[in-house]
Protein backbone atom coordinates (compact mmCIF):
# COMPACT_ATOMS: atom_id res chain seq x y z
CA UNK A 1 110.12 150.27 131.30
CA UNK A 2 107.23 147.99 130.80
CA UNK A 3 106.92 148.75 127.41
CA UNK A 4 110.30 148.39 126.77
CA UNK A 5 110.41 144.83 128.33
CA UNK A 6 107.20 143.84 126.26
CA UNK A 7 108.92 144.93 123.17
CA UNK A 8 112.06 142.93 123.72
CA UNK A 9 109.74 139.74 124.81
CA UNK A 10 108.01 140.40 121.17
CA UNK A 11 111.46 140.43 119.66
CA UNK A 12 112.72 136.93 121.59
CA UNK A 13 109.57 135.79 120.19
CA UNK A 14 109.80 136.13 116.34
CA UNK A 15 113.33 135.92 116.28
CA UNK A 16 113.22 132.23 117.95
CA UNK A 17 109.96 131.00 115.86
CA UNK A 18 111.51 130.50 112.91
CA UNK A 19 108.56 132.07 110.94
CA UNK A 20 109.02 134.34 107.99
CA UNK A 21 106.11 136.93 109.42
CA UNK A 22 105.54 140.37 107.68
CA UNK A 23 104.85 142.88 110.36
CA UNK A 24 101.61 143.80 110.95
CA UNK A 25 99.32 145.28 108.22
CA UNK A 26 97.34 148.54 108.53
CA UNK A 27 93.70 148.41 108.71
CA UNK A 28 93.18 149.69 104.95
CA UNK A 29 91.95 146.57 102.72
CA UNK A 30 95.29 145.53 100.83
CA UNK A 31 95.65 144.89 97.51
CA UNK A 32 96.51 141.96 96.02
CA UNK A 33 97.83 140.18 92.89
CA UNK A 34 96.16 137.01 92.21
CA UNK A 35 97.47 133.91 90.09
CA UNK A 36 94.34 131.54 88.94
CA UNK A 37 96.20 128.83 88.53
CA UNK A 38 98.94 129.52 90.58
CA UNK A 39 102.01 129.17 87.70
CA UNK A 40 104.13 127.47 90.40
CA UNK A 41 107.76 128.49 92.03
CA UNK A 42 110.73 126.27 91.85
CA UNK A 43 111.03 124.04 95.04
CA UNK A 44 114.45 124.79 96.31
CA UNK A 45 114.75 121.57 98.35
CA UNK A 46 111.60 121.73 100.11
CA UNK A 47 110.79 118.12 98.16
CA UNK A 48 113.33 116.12 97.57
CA UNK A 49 111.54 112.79 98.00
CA UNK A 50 109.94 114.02 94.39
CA UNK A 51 112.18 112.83 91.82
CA UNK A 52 112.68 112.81 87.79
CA UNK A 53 112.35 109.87 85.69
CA UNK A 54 114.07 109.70 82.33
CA UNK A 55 112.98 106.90 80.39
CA UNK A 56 114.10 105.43 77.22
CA UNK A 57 115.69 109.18 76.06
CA UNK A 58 111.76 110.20 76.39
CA UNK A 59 110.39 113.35 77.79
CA UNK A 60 110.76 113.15 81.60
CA UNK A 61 108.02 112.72 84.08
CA UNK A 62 108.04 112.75 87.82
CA UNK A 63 107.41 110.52 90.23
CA UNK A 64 107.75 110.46 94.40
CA UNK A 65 109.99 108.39 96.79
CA UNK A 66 107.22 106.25 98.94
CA UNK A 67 109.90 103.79 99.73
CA UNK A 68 113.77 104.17 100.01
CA UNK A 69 113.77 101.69 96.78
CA UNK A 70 110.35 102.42 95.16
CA UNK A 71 109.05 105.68 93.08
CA UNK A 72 105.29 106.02 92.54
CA UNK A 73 104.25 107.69 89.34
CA UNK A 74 102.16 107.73 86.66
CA UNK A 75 101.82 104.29 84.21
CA UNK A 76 101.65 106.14 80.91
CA UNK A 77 105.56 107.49 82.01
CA UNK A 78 106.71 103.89 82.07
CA UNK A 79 104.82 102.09 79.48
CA UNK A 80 104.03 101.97 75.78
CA UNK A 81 101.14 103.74 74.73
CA UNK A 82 99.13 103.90 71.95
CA UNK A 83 99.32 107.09 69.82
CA UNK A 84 95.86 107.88 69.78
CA UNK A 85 95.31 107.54 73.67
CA UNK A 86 92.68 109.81 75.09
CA UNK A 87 89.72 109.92 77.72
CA UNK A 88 87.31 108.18 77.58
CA UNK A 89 89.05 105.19 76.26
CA UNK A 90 87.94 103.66 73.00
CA UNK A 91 90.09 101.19 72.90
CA UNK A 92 93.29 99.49 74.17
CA UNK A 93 95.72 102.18 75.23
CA UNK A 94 98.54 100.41 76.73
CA UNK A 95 100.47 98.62 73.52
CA UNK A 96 103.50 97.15 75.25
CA UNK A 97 105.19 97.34 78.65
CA UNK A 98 109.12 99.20 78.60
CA UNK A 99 112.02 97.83 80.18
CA UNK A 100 111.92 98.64 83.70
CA UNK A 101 116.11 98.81 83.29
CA UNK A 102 115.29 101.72 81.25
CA UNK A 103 113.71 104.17 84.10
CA UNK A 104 116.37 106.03 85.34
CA UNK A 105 115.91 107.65 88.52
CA UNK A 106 117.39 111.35 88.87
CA UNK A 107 117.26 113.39 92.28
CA UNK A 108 117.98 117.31 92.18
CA UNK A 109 115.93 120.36 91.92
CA UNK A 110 117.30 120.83 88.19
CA UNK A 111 116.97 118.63 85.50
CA UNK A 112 120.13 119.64 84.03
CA UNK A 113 122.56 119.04 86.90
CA UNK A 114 120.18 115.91 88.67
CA UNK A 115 122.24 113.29 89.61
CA UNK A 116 121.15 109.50 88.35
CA UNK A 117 120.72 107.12 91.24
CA UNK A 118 118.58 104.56 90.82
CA UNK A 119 116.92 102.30 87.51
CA UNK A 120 114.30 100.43 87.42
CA UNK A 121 114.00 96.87 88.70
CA UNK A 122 110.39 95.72 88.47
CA UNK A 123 107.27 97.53 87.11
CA UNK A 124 103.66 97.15 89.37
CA UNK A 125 100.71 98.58 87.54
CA UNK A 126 96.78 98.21 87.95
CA UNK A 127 95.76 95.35 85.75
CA UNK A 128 94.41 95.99 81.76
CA UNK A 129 94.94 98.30 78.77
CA UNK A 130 93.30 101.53 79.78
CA UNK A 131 94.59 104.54 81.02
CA UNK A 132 91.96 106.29 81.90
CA UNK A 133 91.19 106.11 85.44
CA UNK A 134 94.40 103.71 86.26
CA UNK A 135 97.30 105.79 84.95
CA UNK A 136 99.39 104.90 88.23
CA UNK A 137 102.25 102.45 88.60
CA UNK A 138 104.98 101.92 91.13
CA UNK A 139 108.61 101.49 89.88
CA UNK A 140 110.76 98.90 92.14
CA UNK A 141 114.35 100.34 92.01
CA UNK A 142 117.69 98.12 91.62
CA UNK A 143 119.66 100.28 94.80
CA UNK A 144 117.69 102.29 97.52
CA UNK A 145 118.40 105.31 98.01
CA UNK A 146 119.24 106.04 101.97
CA UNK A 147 119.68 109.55 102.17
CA UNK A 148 116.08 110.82 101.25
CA UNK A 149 113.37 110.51 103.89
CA UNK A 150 110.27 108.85 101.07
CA UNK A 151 106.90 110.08 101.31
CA UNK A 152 103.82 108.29 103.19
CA UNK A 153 100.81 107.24 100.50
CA UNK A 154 97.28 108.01 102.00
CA UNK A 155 94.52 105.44 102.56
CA UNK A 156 91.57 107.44 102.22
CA UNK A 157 91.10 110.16 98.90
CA UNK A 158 90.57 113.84 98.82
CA UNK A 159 87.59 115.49 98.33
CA UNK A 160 85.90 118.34 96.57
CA UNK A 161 86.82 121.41 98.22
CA UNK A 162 90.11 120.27 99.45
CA UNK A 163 93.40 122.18 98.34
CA UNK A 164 96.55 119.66 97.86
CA UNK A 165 99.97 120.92 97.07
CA UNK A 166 102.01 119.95 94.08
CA UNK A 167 105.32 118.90 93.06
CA UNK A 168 106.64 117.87 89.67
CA UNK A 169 109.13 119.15 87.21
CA UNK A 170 107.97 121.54 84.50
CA UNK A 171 109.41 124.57 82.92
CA UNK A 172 108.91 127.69 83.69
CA UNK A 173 107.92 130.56 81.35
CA UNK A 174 110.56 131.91 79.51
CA UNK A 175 112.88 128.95 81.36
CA UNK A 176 115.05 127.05 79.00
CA UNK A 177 115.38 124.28 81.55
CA UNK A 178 112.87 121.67 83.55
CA UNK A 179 113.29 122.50 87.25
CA UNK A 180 111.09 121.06 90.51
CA UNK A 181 108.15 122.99 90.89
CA UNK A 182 105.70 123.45 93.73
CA UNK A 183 102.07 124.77 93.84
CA UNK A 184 100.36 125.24 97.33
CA UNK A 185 97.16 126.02 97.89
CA UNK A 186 95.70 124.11 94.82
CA UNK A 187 91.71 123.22 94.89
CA UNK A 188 90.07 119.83 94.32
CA UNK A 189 87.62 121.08 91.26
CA UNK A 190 85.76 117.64 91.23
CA UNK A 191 86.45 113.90 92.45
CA UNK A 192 85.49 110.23 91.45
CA UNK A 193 85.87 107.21 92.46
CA UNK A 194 89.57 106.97 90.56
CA UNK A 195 90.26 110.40 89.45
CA UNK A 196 91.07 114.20 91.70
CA UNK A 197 90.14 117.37 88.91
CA UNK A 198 92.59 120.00 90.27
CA UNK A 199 92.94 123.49 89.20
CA UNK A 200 96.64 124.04 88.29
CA UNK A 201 98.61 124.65 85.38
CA UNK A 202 97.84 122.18 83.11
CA UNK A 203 99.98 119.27 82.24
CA UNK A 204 102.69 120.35 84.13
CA UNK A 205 103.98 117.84 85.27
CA UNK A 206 102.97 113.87 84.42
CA UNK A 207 103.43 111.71 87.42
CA UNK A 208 104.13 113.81 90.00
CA UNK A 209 101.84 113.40 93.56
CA UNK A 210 99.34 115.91 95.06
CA UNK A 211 99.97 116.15 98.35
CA UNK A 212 97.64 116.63 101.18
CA UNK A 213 99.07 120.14 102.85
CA UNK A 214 98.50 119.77 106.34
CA UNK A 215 100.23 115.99 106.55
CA UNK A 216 102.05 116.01 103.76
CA UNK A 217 100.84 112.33 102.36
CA UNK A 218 100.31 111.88 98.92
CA UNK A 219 97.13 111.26 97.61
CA UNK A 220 97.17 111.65 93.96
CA UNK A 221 99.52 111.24 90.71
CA UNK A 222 99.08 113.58 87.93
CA UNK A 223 97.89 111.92 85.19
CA UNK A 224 97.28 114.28 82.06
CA UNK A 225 95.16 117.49 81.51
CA UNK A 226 91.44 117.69 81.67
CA UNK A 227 90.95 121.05 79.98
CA UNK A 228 90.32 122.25 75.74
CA UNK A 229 94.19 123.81 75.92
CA UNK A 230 96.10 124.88 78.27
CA UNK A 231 94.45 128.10 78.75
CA UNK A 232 94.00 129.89 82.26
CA UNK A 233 91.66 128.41 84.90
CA UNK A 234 89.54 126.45 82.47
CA UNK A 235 92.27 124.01 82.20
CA UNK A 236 92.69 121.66 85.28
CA UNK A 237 94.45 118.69 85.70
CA UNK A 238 93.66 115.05 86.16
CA UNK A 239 95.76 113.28 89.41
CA UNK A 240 94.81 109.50 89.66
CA UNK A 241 93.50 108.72 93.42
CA UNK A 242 95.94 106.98 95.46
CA UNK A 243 93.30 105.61 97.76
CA UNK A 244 91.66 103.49 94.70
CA UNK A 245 94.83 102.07 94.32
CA UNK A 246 96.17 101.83 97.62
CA UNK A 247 95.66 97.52 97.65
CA UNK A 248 98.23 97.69 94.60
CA UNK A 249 100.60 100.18 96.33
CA UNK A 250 100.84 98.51 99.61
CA UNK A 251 101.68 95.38 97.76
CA UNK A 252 104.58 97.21 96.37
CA UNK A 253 105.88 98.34 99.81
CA UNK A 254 105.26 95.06 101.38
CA UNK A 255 108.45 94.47 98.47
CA UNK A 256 110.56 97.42 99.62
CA UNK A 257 113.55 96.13 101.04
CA UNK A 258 113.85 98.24 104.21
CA UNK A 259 112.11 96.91 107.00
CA UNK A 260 109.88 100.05 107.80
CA UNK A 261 109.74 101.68 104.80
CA UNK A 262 106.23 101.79 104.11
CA UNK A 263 105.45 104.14 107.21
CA UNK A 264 107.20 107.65 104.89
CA UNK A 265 106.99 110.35 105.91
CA UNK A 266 104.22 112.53 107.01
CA UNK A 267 105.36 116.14 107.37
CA UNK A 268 102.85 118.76 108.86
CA UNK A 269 102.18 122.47 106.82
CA UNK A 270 100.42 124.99 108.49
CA UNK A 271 100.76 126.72 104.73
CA UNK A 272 101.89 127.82 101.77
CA UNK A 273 105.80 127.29 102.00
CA UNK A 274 106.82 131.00 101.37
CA UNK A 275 103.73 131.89 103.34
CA UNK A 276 105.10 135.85 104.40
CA UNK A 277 108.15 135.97 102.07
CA UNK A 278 108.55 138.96 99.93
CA UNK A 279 107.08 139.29 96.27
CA UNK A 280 106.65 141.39 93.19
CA UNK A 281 103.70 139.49 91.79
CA UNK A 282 101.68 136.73 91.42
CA UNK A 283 103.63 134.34 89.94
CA UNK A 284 106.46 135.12 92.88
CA UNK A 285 104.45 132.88 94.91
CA UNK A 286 103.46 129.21 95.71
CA UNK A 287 99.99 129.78 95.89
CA UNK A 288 99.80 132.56 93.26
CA UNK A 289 99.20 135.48 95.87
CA UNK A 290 101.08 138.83 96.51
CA UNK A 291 99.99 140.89 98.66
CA UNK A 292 100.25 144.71 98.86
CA UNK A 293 99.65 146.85 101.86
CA UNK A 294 101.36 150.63 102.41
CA UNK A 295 104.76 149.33 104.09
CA UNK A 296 105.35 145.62 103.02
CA UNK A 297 104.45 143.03 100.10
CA UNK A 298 104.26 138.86 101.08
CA UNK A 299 102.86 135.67 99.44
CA UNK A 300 99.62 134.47 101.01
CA UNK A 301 97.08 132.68 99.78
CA UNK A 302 93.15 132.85 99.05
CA UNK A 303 90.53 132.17 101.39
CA UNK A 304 87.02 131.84 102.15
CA UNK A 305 84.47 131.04 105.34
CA UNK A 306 85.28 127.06 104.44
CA UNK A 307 89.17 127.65 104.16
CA UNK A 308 90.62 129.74 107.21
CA UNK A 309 93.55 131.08 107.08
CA UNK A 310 96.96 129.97 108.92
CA UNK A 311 97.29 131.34 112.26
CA UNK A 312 98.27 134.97 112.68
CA UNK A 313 96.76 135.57 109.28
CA UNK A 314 92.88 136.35 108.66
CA UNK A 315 90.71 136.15 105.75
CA UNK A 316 90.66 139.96 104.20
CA UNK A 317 88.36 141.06 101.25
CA UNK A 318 90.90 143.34 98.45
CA UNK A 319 90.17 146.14 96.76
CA UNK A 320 89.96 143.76 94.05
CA UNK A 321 87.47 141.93 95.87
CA UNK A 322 89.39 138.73 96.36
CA UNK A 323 89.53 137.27 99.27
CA UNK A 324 92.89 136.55 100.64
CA UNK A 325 94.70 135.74 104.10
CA UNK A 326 96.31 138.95 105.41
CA UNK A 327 97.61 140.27 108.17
C-alpha cells in the first residue's frame, strides 16, 4: 500500500509540473548526437517580442520589441551601406541614412504569412560612419504594438564562457521559406569592449538579440559573421554588446510612449526550451543535442564542471565522449 501511495504522489507530481521530463535513464553511458553549432529549431511562439523587418523590398533582418513602440536591431538593416563594407573598417561604411517610413515591422513565426504592424518613425543610431563595433540602432515605430509583452535590454555585457540564446529569422536547410529560429545553449567564444564572438550558425540572422538564458534580457544584436565561410564551428558570429550602447538605448526608451515601457520583460529559463522533448537527431533540438539511452531519446544540452546542468539532469560523459546533461 505504501508503495502504491508513493507511486500515485510521483504521478500528482509530474503531471502538475508542467515539465516535459523523460523518465529516468539507465545507468549505461547514453549516446548522444551532437550539433556544433546547434543549426537552430523554429520558435513556435516561444518569442514573439522578436520580430521581422522588411526594408525598402531588401532582404529581411530581425530585430526585438524592447518597447511596445520601439524595435532594437542591427544599423547596417536600416541604413545605406557602402558595398565594400567589412571589418576592420577602412573607410566610411555608412553612405546614407534610409527612410525610417520604409522599415516595416512584421510579427509571426513565418515570414510568409507575418502580419505588418508597425513602420518606422524615427531612426537612433551610435554616432559616425563605421560599422564595425556600432552596428546597433533602435527603430521608433509610428503605432505601438499592445499585445506583445517587449523584451528588457541588459546594463551590464556577457562574458566569455557564457551561453546566450538566440532568436532571428533564417532559413532552414532544405526550407524554401524564412521562419523564427531559436538556438539555446549558444557559447560566448570571445568578448570586447563592443563586440560578443558566439558560436552559432553563421549569419543567420542580422539583427536579431542574444539573449541571456536564465533572465531572458537581451544583451547583444547580431551583427554579421566572424568566420572564412560559413563552415561548421569555425564560423561564429559577431552580436554587438548592448551594454556599450546602453546610454543610446535608454535614450530611446526614455521616447517610448508608454509610461513603463522601458522595464520589458525579463522571463526566467532554467534551459533549453525543448529541454526533454523527443528527437531523432541533432538538428531536432535547440541546443543541438539528442540523446539516446535503451528506452527513450530527448534534447539536452552539453555540459561541463563550469556549466551544470538544469535540475533533475546531471552532467554524463557519452560513448562518444561528449559531455552532455542526462538523466
Amino acid at each position: 500500500m505504501v508503495r502504491l501511495q508513493n507511486f500515485l504522489a510521483f504521478i500528482f507530481v509530474v503531471a502538475c509540473s508542467g515539465e516535459v521530463r523523460p523518465v529516468a535513464s539507465s545507468t549505461q553511458p547514453p549516446s548522444a548526437d551532437v550539433a556544433v553549432p546547434p543549426p537552430g529549431v523554429p520558435d513556435r511562439g516561444n518569442d514573439p517580442a522578436v520580430v521581422a523587418l522588411d526594408v525598402a523590398g531588401q532582404s529581411p533582418c530581425s530585430g526585438a520589441l524592447v518597447a511596445p513602440d520601439i524595435v532594437l536591431t542591427a544599423r547596417h538593416c536600416v541604413a545605406l551601406v557602402a558595398p565594400d563594407a567589412q571589418c576592420p573598417a577602412a573607410r566610411a561604411q555608412i553612405v546614407g541614412e534610409r527612410e525610417p517610413s520604409s522599415v516595416r515591422v512584421l510579427v509571426g513565426d513565418e515570414l510568409a504569412i507575418a502580419e505588418e504592424r508597425a513602420r518606422g518613425r524615427v531612426v537612433v543610431a551610435p554616432p559616425g560612419d563605421v560599422l564595425c563595433g556600432a552596428d546597433i540602432a533602435l527603430v521608433l515605430l509610428d503605432t505601438t504594438i499592445d499585445d506583445i509583452r517587449p523584451l528588457s535590454v541588459r546594463a551590464t555585457g556577457a562574458a566569455k564562457g557564457d551561453h546566450l540564446r538566440t532568436v532571428a529569422f533564417g532559413r532552414l536547410a532544405g526550407a524554401m521559406q524564412l521562419q523564427k529560429l531559436v538556438s539555446d545553449h549558444v557559447p560566448v567564444l570571445d568578448a570586447t569592449a563592443a563586440e560578443l564572438e558566439i558560436a552559432e550558425a553563421c549569419g543567420r540572422g542580422a539583427g536579431g538579440p542574444a539573449i541571456d538564458e536564465t533572465t531572458g534580457e537581451i544583451v547583444g544584436v547580431a551583427s554579421r559573421s566572424v568566420g572564412s565561410s560559413c563552415d561548421g564551428a569555425g564560423s561564429p558570429d559577431a552580436y554587438t554588446r548592448a551594454d556599450a550602447f546602453f546610454s543610446i538605448i535608454a535614450q530611446a526608451l526614455a521616447q517610448a510612449s508608454v509610461v513603463g515601457a522601458a522595464s520589458g520583460q525579463k522571463k526566467a529559463k532554467t534551459g533549453p526550451i525543448d529541454l526533454g522533448a523527443g528527437c531523432g537527431r541533432a538538428g531536432d533540438c535547440a541546443a543541438g543535442v539528442c540523446i539516446e539511452e535503451p528506452a527513450q531519446q530527448y534534447c539536452s544540452r552539453t555540459c561541463d564542471p563550469q556549466d551544470r546542468c538544469p535540475a533533475h539532469f546531471r552532467c554524463k560523459k557519452t560513448t562518444q565522449g561528449a559531455w552532455v546533461c542526462g538523466l
